[in-house]
C-alpha atoms as a PDB file:
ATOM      1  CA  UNK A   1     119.101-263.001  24.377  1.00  0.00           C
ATOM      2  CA  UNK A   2     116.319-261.422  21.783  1.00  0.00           C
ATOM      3  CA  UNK A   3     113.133-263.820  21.789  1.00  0.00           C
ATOM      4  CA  UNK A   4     111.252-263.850  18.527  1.00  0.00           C
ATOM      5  CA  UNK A   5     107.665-264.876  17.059  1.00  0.00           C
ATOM      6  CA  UNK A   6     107.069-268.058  15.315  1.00  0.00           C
ATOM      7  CA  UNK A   7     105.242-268.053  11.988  1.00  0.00           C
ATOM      8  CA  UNK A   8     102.438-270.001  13.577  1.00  0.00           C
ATOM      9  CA  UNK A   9     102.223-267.120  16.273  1.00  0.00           C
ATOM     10  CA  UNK A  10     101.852-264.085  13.668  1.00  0.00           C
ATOM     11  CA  UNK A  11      99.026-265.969  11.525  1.00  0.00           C
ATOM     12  CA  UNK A  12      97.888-266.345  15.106  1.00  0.00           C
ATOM     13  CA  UNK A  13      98.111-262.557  15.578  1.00  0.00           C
ATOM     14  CA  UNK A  14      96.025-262.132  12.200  1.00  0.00           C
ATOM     15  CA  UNK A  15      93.450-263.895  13.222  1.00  0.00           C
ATOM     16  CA  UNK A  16      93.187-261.874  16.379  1.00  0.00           C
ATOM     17  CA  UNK A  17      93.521-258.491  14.473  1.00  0.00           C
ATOM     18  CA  UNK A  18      90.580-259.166  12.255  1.00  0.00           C
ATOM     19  CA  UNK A  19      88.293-259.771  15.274  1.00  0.00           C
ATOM     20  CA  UNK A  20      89.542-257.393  17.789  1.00  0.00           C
ATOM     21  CA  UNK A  21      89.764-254.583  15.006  1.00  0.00           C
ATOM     22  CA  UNK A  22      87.085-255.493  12.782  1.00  0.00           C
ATOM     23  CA  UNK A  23      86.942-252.575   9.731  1.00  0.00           C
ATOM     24  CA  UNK A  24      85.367-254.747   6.710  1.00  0.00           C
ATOM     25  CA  UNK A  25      82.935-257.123   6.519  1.00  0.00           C
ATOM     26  CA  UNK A  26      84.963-258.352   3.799  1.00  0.00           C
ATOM     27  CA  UNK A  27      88.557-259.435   6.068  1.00  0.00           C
ATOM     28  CA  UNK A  28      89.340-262.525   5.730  1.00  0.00           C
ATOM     29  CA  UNK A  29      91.693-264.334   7.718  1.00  0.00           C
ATOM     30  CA  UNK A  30      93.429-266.059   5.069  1.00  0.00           C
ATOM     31  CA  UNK A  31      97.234-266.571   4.558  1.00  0.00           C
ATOM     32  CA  UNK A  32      98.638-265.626   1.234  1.00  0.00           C
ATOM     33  CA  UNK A  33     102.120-266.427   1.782  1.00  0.00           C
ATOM     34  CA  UNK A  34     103.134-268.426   4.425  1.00  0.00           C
ATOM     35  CA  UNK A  35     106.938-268.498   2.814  1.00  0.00           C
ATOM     36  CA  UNK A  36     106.629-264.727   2.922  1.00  0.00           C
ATOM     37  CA  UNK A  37     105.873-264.782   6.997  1.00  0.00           C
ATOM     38  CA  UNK A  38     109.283-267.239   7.480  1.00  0.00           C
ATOM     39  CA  UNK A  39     111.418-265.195   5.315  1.00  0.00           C
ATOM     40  CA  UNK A  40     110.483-261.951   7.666  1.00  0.00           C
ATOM     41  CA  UNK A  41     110.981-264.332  10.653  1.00  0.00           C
ATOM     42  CA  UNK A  42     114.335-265.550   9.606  1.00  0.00           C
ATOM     43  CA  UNK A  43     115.985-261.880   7.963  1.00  0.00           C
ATOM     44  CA  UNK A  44     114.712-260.444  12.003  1.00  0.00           C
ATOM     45  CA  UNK A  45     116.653-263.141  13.610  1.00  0.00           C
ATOM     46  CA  UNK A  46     120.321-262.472  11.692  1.00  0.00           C
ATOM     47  CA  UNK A  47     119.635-258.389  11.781  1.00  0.00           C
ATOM     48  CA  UNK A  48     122.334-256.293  13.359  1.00  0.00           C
ATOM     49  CA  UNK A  49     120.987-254.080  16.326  1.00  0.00           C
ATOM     50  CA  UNK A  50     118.732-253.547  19.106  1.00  0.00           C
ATOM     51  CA  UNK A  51     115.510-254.858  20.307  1.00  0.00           C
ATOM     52  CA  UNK A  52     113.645-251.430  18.365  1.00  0.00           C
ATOM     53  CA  UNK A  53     115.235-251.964  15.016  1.00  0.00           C
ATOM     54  CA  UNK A  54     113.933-255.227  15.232  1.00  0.00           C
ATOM     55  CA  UNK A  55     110.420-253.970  15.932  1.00  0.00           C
ATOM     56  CA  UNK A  56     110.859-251.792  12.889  1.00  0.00           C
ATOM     57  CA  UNK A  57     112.020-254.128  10.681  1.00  0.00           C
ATOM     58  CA  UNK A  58     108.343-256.650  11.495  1.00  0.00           C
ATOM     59  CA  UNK A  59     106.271-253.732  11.397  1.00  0.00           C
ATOM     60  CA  UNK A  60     107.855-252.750   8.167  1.00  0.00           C
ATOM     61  CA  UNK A  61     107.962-256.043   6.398  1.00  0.00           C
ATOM     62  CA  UNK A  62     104.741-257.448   7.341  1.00  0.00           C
ATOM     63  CA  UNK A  63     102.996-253.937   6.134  1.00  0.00           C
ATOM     64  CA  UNK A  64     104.813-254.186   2.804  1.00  0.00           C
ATOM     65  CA  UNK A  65     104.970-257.890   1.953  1.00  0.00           C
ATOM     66  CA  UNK A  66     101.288-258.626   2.358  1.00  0.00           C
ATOM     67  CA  UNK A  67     101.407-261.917   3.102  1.00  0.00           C
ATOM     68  CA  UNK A  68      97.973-261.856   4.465  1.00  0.00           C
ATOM     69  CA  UNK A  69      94.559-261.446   2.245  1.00  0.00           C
ATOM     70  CA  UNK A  70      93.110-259.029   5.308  1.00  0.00           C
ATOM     71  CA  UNK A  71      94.856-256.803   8.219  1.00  0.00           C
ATOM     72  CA  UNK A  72      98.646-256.654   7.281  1.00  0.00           C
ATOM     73  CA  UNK A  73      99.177-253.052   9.376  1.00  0.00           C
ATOM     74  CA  UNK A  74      96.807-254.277  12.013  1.00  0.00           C
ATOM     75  CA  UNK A  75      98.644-257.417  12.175  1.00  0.00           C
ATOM     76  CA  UNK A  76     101.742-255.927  11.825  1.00  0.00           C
ATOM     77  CA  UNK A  77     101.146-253.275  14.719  1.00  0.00           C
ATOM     78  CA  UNK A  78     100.590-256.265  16.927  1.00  0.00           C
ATOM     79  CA  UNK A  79     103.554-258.241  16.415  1.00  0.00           C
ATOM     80  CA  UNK A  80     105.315-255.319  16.819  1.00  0.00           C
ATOM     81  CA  UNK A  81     103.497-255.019  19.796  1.00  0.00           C
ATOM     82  CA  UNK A  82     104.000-258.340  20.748  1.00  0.00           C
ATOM     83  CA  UNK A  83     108.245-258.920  19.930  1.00  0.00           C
ATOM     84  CA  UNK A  84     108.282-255.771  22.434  1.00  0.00           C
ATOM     85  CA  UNK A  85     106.693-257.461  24.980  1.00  0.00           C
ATOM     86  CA  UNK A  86     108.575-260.639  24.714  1.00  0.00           C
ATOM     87  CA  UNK A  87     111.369-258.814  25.120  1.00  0.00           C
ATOM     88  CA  UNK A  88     110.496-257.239  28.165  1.00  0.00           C
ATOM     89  CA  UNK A  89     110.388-253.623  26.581  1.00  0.00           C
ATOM     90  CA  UNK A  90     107.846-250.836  26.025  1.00  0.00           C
ATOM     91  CA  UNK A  91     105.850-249.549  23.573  1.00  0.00           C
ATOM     92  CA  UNK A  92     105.134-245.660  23.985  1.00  0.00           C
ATOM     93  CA  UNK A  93     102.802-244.677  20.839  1.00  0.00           C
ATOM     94  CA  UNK A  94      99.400-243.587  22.535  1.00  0.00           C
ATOM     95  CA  UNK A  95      96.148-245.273  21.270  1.00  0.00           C
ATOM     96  CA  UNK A  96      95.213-242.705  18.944  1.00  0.00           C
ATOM     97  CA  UNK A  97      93.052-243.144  15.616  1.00  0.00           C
ATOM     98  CA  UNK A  98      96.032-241.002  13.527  1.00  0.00           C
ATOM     99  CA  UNK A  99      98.009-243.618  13.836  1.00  0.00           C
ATOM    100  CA  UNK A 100      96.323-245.490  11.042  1.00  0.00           C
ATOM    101  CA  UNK A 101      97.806-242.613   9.102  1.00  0.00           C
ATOM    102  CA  UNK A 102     100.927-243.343  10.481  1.00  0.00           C
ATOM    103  CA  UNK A 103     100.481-247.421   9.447  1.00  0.00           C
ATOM    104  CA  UNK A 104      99.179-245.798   5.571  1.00  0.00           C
ATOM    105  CA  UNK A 105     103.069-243.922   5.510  1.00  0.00           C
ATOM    106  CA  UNK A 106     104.807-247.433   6.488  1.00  0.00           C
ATOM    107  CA  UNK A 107     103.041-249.211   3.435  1.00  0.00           C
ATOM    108  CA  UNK A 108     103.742-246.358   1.652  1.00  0.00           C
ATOM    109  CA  UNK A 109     107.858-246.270   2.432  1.00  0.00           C
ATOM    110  CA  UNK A 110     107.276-243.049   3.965  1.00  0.00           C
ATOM    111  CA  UNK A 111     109.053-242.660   6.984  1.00  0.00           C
ATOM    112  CA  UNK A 112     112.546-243.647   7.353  1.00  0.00           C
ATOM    113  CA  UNK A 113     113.839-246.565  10.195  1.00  0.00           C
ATOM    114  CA  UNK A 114     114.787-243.919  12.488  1.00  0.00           C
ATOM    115  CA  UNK A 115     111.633-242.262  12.519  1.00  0.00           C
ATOM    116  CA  UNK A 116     109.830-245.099  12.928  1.00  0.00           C
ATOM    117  CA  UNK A 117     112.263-246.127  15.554  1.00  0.00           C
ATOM    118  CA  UNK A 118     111.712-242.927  17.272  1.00  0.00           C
ATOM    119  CA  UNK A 119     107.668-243.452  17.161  1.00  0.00           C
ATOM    120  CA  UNK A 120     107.813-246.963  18.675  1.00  0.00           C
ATOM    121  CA  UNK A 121     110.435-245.785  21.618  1.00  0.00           C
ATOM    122  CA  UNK A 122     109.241-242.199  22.288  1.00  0.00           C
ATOM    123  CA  UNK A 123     105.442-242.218  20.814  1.00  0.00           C
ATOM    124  CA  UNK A 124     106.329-239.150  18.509  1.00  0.00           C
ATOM    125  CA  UNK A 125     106.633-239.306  14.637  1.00  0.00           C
ATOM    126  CA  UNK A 126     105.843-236.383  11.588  1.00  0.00           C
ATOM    127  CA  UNK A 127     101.923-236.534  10.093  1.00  0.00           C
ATOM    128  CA  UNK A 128     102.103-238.759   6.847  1.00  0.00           C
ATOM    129  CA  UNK A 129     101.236-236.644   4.144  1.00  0.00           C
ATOM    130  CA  UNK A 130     100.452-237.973   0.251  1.00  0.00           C
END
């Protein structure tokens, strides 16, 4: 049986993101939807498929709904990071600084849910590119 995050545990996740990966002195941890967060946490729980298209679908929906004022793709990385772990699975992308690129495609609809299937499973997706 899947586990999933509770709302309270990604603003929780926020919070950490903006002061383990500080990048302005501007972030602010500051919900600007919580209704947003629930709607993401309710559409994972009925979606058809495995553990990994349900790691896509957070990273992808908390990148592109914004429901935070500061640190939506760092946030979102980390409950990606975090639904893995709960669910006993493994997250093979290397810590490596392109991957912010990589975070820039997802808000940008640039990779497809395969690829970014493939990235979280094997570690290896194509360079984003405007």
């Amino acid at each position: 049986m899947m586990k999933f995050l509770s709302v309270e545990k990604i603003i929780e996740l926020n919070l950490l993101a903006l002061n383990l990966i500080a990048v302005k002195k501007a972030d602010q941890a500051k919900v600007l939807s919580k209704s947003k967060i629930a709607e993401i946490v309710e559409s994972c729980k009925t979606l058809n498929g495995d553990v990994y298209d349900h790691a896509v679908f957070l990273l992808k929906q908390i990148v592109q709904k914004h429901a935070f004022a500061s640190g939506n793709r760092r946030t979102a990385f980390l409950v990606m990071k975090y639904f893995l772990v709960l669910n006993k699975q493994k997250l093979r992308i290397s810590d490596n600084p392109e991957n912010a690129r990589v975070m820039q495609g997802i808000r940008e609809n640039y990779y497809s849910d395969n690829e970014l299937k493939e990235w979280i499973k094997n570690g290896k997706i194509r360079n984003f590119q405007r």
